[in-house]
C-alpha atoms as a PDB file:
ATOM      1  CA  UNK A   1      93.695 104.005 172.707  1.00  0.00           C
ATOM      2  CA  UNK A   2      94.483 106.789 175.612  1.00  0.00           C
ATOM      3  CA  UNK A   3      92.910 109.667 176.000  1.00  0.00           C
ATOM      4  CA  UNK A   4      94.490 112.316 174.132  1.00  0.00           C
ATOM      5  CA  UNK A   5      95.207 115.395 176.036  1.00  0.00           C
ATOM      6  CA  UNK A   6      93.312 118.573 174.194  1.00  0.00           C
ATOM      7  CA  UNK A   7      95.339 120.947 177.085  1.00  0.00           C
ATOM      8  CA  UNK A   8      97.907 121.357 173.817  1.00  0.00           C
ATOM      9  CA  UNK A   9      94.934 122.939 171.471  1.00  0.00           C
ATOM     10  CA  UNK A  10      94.613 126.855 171.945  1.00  0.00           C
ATOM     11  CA  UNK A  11      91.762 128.433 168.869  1.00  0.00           C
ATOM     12  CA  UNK A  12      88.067 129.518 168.704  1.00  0.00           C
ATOM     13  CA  UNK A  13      85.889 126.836 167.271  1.00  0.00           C
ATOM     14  CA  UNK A  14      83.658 128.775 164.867  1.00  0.00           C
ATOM     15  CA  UNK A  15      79.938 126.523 165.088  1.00  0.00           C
ATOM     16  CA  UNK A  16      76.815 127.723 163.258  1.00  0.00           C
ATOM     17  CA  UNK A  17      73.100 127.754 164.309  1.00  0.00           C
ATOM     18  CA  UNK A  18      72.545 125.113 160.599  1.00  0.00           C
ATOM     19  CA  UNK A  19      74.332 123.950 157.732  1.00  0.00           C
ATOM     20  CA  UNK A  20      75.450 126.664 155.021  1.00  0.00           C
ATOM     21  CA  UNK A  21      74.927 129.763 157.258  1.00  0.00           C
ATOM     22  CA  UNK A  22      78.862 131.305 156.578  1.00  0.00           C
ATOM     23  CA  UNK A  23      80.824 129.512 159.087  1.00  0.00           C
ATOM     24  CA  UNK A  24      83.626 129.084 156.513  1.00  0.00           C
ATOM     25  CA  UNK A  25      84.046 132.134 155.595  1.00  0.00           C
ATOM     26  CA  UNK A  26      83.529 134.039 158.434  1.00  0.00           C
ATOM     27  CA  UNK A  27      86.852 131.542 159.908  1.00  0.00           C
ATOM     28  CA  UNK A  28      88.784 132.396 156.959  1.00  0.00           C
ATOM     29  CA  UNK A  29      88.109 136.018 157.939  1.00  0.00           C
ATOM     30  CA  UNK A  30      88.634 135.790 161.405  1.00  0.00           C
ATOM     31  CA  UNK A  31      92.238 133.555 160.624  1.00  0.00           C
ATOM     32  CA  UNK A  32      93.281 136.443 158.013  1.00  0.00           C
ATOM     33  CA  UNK A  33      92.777 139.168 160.331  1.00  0.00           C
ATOM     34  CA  UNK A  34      94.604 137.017 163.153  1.00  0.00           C
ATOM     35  CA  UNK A  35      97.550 136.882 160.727  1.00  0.00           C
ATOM     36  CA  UNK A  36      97.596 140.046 159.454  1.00  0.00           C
ATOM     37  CA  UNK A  37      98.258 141.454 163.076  1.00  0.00           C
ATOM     38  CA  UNK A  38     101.090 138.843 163.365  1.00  0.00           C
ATOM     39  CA  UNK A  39      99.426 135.993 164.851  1.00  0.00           C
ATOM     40  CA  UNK A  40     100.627 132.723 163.620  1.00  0.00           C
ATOM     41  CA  UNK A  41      96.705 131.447 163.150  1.00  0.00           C
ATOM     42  CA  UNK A  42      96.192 128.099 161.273  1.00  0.00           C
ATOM     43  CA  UNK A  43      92.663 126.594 160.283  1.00  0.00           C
ATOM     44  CA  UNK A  44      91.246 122.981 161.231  1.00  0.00           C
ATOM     45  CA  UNK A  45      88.321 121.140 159.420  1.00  0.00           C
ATOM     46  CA  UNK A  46      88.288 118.661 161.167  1.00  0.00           C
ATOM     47  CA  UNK A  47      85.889 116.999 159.274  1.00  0.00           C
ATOM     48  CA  UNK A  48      83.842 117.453 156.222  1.00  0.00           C
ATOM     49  CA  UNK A  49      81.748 115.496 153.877  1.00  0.00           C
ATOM     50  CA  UNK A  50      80.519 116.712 150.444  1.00  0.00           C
ATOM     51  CA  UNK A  51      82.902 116.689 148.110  1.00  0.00           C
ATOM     52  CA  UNK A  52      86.297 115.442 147.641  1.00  0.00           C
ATOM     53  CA  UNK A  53      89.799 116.746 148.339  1.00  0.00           C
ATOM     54  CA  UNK A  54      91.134 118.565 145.070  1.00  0.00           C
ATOM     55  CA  UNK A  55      87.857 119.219 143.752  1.00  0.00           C
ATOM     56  CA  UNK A  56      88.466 122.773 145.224  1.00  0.00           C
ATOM     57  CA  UNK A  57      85.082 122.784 146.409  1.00  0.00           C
ATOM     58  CA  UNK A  58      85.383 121.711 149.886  1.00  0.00           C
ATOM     59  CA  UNK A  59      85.687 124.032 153.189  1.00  0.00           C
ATOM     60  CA  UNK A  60      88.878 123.493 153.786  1.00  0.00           C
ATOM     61  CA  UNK A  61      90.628 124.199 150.415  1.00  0.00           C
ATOM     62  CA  UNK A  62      88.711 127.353 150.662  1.00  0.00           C
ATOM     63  CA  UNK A  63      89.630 128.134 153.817  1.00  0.00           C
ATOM     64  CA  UNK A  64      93.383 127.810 152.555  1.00  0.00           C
ATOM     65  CA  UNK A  65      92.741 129.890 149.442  1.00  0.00           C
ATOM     66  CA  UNK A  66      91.185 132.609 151.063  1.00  0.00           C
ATOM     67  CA  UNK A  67      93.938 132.842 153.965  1.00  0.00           C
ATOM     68  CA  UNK A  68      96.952 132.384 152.275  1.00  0.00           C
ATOM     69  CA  UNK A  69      98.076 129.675 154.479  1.00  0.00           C
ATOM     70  CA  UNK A  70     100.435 126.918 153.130  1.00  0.00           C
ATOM     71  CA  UNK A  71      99.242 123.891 153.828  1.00  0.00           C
ATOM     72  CA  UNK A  72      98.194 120.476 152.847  1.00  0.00           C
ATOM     73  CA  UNK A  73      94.553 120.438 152.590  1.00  0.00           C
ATOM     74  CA  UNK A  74      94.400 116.810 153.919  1.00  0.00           C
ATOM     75  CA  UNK A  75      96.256 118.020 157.010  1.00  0.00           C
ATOM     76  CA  UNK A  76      93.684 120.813 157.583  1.00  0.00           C
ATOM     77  CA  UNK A  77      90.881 118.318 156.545  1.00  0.00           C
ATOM     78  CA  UNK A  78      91.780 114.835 157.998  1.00  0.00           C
ATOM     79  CA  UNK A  79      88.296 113.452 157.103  1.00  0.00           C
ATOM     80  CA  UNK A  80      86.763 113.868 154.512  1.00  0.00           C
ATOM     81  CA  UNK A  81      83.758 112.011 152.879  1.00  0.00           C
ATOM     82  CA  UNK A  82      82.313 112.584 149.527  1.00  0.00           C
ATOM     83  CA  UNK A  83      78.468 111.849 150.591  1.00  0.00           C
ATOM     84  CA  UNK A  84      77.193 114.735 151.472  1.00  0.00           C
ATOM     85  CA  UNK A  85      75.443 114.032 154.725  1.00  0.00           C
ATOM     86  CA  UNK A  86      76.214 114.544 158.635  1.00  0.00           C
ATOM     87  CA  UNK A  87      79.645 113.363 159.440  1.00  0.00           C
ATOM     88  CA  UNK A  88      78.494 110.335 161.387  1.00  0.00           C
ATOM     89  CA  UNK A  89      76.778 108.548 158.385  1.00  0.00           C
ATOM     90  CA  UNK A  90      79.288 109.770 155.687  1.00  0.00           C
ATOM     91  CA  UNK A  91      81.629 108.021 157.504  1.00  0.00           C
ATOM     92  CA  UNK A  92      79.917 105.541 158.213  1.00  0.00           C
ATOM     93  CA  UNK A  93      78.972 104.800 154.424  1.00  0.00           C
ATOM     94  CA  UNK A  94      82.678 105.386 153.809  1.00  0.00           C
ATOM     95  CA  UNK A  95      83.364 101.978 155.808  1.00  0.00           C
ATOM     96  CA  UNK A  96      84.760 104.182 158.734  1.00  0.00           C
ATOM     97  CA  UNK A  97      83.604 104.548 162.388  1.00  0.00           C
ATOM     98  CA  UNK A  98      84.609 107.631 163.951  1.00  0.00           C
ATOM     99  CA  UNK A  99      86.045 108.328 167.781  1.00  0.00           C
ATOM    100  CA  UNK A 100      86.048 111.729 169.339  1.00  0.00           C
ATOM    101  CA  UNK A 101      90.031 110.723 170.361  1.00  0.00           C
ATOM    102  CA  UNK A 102      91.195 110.101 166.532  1.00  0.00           C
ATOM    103  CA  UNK A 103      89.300 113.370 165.380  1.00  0.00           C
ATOM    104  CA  UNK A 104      91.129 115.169 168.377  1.00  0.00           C
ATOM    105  CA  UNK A 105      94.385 113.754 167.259  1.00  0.00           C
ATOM    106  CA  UNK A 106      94.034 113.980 164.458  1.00  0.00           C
ATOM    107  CA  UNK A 107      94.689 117.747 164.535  1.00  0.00           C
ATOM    108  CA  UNK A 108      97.641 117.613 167.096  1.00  0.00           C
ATOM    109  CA  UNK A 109     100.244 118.215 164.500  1.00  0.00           C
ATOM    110  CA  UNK A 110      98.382 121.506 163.648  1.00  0.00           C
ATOM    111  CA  UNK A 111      99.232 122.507 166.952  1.00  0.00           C
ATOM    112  CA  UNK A 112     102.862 122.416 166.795  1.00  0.00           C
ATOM    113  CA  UNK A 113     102.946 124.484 163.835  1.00  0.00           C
ATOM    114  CA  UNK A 114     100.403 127.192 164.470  1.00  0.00           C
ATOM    115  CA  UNK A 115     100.169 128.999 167.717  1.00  0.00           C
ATOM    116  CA  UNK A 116      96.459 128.898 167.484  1.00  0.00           C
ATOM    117  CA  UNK A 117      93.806 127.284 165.317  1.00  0.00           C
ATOM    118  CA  UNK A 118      90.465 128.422 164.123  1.00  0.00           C
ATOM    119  CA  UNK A 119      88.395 125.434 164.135  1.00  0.00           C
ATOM    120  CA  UNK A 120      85.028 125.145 161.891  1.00  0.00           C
ATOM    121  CA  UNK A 121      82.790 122.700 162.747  1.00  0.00           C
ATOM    122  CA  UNK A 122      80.422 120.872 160.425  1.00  0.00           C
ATOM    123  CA  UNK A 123      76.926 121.709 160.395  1.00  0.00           C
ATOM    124  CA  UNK A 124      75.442 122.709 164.121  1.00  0.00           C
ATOM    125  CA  UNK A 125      76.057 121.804 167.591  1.00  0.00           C
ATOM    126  CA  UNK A 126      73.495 118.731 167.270  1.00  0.00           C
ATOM    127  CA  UNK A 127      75.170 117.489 164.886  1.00  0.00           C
ATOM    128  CA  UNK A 128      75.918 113.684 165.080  1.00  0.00           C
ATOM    129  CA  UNK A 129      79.893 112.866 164.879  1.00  0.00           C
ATOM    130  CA  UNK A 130      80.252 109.987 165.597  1.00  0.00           C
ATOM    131  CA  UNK A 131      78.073 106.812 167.011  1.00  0.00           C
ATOM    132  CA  UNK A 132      77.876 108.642 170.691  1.00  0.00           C
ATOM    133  CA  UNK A 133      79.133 111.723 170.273  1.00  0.00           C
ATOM    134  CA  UNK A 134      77.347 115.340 169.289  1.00  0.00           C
ATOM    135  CA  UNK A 135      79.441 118.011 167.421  1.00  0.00           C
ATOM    136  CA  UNK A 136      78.915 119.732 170.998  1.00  0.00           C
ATOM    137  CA  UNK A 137      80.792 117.190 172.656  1.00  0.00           C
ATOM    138  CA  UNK A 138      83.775 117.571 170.616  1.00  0.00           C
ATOM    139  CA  UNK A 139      83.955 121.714 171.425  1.00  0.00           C
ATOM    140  CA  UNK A 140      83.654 120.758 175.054  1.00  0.00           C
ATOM    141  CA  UNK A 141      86.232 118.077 174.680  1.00  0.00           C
ATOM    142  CA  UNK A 142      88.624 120.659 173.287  1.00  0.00           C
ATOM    143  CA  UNK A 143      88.128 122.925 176.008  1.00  0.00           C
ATOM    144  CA  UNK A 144      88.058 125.691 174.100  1.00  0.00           C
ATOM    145  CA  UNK A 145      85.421 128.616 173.759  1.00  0.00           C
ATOM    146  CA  UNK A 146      83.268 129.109 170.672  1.00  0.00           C
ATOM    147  CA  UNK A 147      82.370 131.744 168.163  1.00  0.00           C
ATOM    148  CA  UNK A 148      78.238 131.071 166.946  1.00  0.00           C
ATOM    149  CA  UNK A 149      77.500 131.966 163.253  1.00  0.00           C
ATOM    150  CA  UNK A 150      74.249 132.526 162.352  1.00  0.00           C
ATOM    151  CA  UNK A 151      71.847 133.998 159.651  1.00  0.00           C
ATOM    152  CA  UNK A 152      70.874 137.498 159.993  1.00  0.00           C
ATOM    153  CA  UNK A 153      67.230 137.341 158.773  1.00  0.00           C
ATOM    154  CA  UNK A 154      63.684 135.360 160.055  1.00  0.00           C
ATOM    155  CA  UNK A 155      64.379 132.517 162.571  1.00  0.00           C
ATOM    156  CA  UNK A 156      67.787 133.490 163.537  1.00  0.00           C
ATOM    157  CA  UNK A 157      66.554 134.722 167.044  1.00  0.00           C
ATOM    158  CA  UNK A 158      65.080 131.206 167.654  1.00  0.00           C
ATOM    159  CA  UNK A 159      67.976 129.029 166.015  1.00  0.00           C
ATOM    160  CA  UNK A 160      70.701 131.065 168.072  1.00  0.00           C
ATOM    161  CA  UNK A 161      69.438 131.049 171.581  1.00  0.00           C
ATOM    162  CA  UNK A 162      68.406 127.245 171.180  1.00  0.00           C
ATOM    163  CA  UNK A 163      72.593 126.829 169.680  1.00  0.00           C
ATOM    164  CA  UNK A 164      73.712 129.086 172.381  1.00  0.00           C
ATOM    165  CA  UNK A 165      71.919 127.417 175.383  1.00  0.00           C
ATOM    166  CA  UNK A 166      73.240 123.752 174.228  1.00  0.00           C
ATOM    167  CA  UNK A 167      76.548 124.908 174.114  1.00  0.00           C
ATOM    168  CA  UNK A 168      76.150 126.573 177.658  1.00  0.00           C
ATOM    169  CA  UNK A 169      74.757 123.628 178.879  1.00  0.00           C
ATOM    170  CA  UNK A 170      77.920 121.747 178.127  1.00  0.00           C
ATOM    171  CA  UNK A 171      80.132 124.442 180.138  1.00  0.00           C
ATOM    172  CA  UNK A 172      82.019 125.854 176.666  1.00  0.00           C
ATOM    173  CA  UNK A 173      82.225 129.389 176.798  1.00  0.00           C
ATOM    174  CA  UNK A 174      80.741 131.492 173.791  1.00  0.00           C
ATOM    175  CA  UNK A 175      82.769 134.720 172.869  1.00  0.00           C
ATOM    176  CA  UNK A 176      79.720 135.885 170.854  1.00  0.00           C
ATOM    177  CA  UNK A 177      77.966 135.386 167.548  1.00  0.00           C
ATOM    178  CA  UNK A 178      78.476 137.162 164.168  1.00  0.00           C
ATOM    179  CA  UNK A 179      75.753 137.086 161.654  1.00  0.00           C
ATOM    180  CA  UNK A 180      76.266 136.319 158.199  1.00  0.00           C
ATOM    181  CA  UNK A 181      74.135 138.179 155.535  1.00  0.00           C
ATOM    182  CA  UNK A 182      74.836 135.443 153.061  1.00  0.00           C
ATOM    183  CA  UNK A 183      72.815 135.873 149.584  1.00  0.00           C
ATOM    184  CA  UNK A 184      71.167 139.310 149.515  1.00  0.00           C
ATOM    185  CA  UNK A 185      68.252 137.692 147.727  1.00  0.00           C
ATOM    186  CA  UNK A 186      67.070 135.829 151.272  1.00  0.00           C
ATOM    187  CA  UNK A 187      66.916 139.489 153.030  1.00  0.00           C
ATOM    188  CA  UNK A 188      64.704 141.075 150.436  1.00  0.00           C
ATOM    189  CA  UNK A 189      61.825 142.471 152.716  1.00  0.00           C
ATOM    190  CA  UNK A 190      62.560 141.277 155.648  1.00  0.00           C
ATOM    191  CA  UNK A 191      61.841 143.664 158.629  1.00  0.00           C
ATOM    192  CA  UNK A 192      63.343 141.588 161.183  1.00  0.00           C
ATOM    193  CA  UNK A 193      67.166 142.043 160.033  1.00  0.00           C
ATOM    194  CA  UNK A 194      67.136 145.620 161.734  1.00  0.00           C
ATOM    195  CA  UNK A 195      65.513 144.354 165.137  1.00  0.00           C
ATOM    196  CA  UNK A 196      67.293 140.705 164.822  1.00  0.00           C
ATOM    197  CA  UNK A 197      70.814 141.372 166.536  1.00  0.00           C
ATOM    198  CA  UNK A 198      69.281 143.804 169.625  1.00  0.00           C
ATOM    199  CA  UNK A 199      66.953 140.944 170.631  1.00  0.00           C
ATOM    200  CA  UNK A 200      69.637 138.627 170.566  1.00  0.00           C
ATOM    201  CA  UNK A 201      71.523 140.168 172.925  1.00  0.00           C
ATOM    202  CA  UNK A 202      68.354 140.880 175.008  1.00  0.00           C
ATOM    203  CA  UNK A 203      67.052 137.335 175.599  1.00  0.00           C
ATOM    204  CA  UNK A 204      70.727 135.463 175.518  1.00  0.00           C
ATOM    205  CA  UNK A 205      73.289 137.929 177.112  1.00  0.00           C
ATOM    206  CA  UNK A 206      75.637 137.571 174.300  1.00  0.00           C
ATOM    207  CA  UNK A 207      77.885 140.094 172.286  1.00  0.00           C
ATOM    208  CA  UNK A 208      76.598 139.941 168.347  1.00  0.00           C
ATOM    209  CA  UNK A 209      80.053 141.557 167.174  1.00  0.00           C
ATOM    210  CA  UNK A 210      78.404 142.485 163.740  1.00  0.00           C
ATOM    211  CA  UNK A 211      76.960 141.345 160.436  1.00  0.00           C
ATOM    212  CA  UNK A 212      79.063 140.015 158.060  1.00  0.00           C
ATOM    213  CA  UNK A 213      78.081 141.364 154.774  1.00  0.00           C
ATOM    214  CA  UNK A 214      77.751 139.114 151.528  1.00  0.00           C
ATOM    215  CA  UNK A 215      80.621 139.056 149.296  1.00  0.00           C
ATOM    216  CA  UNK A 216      79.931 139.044 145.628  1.00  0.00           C
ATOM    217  CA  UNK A 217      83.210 136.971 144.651  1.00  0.00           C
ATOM    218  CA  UNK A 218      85.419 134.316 146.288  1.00  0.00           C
ATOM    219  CA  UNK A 219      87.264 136.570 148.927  1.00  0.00           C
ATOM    220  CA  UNK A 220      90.687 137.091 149.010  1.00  0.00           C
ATOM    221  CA  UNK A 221      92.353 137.693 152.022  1.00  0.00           C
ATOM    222  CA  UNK A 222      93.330 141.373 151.564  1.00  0.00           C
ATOM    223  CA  UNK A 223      88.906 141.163 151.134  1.00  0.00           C
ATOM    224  CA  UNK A 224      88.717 139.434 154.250  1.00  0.00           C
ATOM    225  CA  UNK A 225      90.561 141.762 156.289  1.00  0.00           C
ATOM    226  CA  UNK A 226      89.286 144.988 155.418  1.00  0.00           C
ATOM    227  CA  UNK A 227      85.611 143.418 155.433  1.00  0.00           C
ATOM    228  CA  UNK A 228      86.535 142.173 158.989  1.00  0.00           C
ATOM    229  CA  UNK A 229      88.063 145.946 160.099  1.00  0.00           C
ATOM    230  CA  UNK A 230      84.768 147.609 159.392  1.00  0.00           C
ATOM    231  CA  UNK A 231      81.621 145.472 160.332  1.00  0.00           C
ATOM    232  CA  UNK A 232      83.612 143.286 163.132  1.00  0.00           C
ATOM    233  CA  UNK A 233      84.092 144.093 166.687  1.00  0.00           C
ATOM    234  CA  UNK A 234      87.071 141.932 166.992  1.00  0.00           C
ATOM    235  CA  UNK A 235      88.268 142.750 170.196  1.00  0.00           C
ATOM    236  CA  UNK A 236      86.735 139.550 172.225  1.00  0.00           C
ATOM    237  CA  UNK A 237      87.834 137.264 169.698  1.00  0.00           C
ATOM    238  CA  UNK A 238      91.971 139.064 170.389  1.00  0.00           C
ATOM    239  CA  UNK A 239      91.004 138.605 174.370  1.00  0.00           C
ATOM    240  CA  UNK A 240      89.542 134.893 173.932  1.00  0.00           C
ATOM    241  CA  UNK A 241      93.258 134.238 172.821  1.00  0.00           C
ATOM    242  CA  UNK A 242      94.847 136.288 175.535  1.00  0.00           C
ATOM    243  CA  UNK A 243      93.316 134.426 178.029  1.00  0.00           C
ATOM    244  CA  UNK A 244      93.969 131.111 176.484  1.00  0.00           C
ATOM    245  CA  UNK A 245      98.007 131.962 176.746  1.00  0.00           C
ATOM    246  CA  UNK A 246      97.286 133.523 180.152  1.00  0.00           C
ATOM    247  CA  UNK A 247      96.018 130.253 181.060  1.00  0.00           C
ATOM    248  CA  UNK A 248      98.476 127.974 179.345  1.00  0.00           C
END
């Protein structure tokens, strides 16, 4: 098979620091806001292990649910394995052996129909994809920059820098990193929430554009975009775009 050309793919791949840390909704929030200021945003999963397609419990129907956007799920999600383990060996106990090209073009026809995407990854960087291939070979195959999602409490300082510097070892630009309060119950009495986001930005030189509060019910999109308005600074995520087109 030829190389297929990722020049056509213009998003934000949203990666987290672990499994379960937000990414998904924290996409679905960036993607609403996108189209609520007229931006023709689509989402791309592509690839996710778990649970299956119509069970309404995977990333991407939610993605789709909380957006708005009408689309297949199976065209958003073009892999998807029931086992819930790292994409590699669900695949792999699916009977299928993954290739960085077919995941890539796999989401081509996304392309033509959105004018960007807002990718979410599975798990972190480290991730193992396929048989040679890390999740952070896949961002820096798509030559796109990244958006790092993280916890906000104890051990997000270490699991950010250590996510940030893998993915700047690879050359893909990071726009900044958003951290996701997730269930209020884990920041009970925890002192380092408050000091957490400064000494990111200290020891990594990175923008955290805000804390994304926990929401209490599945979020609609109207949810999404006012939460985004007031604890987001989404300007860097609008210019990551504007440079893409500049570029393209």
């Amino acid at each position: 098979m030829n190389k297929v050309n990722c020049g056509q793919v213009r998003g934000l791949f949203v990666t987290g620091t672990d499994t379960g840390v937000g990414k998904t909704v924290v996409t679905a929030a960036i993607t609403a806001m996108l189209r609520a200021e007229g931006l023709n945003a689509g989402v791309w999963k592509p690839i996710q292990s778990g649970a299956p397609l119509g069970s309404g419990l995977t990333d991407a129907e939610r993605l789709l649910k909380s957006t708005e956007i009408n689309e297949r799920p199976e065209a958003v999600a073009p892999f998807t394995f029931e086992a819930p383990l790292t994409p590699m060996l669900a695949a792999k106990q699916a009977g299928v052996t993954l290739t960085l090209n077919e995941i890539i073009a796999s989401g081509l026809p996304l392309t033509r129909r959105y004018e960007v995407l807002l990718i979410e990854g599975a798990g972190g960087v480290a991730v193992p994809l396929t048989e040679d291939a890390l999740m952070v070979d896949f961002i820096s195959e798509l030559g796109i920059p990244a958006l790092i999602v993280a916890r906000s409490g104890l051990g997000t300082i270490n699991h950010t820098l250590l996510t940030a510097s893998f993915l700047q070892n690879r050359g893909v630009p990071i726009v900044g990193v958003v951290l996701n309060e997730g269930e209020l119950t884990e920041l009970n009495d925890d002192p380092s929430v408050t000091t957490n986001a400064q000494l990111i930005e200290q020891y990594s030189n990175l923008k955290v554009l805000g804390r994304f509060p926990h929401l209490y019910a599945e979020a609609t999109s109207e949810t999404l975009i006012h939460t985004v308005r007031n604890t987001i600074q989404f300007t860097p995520i609008r210019e990551a775009f504007a440079v893409q087109y500049m570029g393209g």
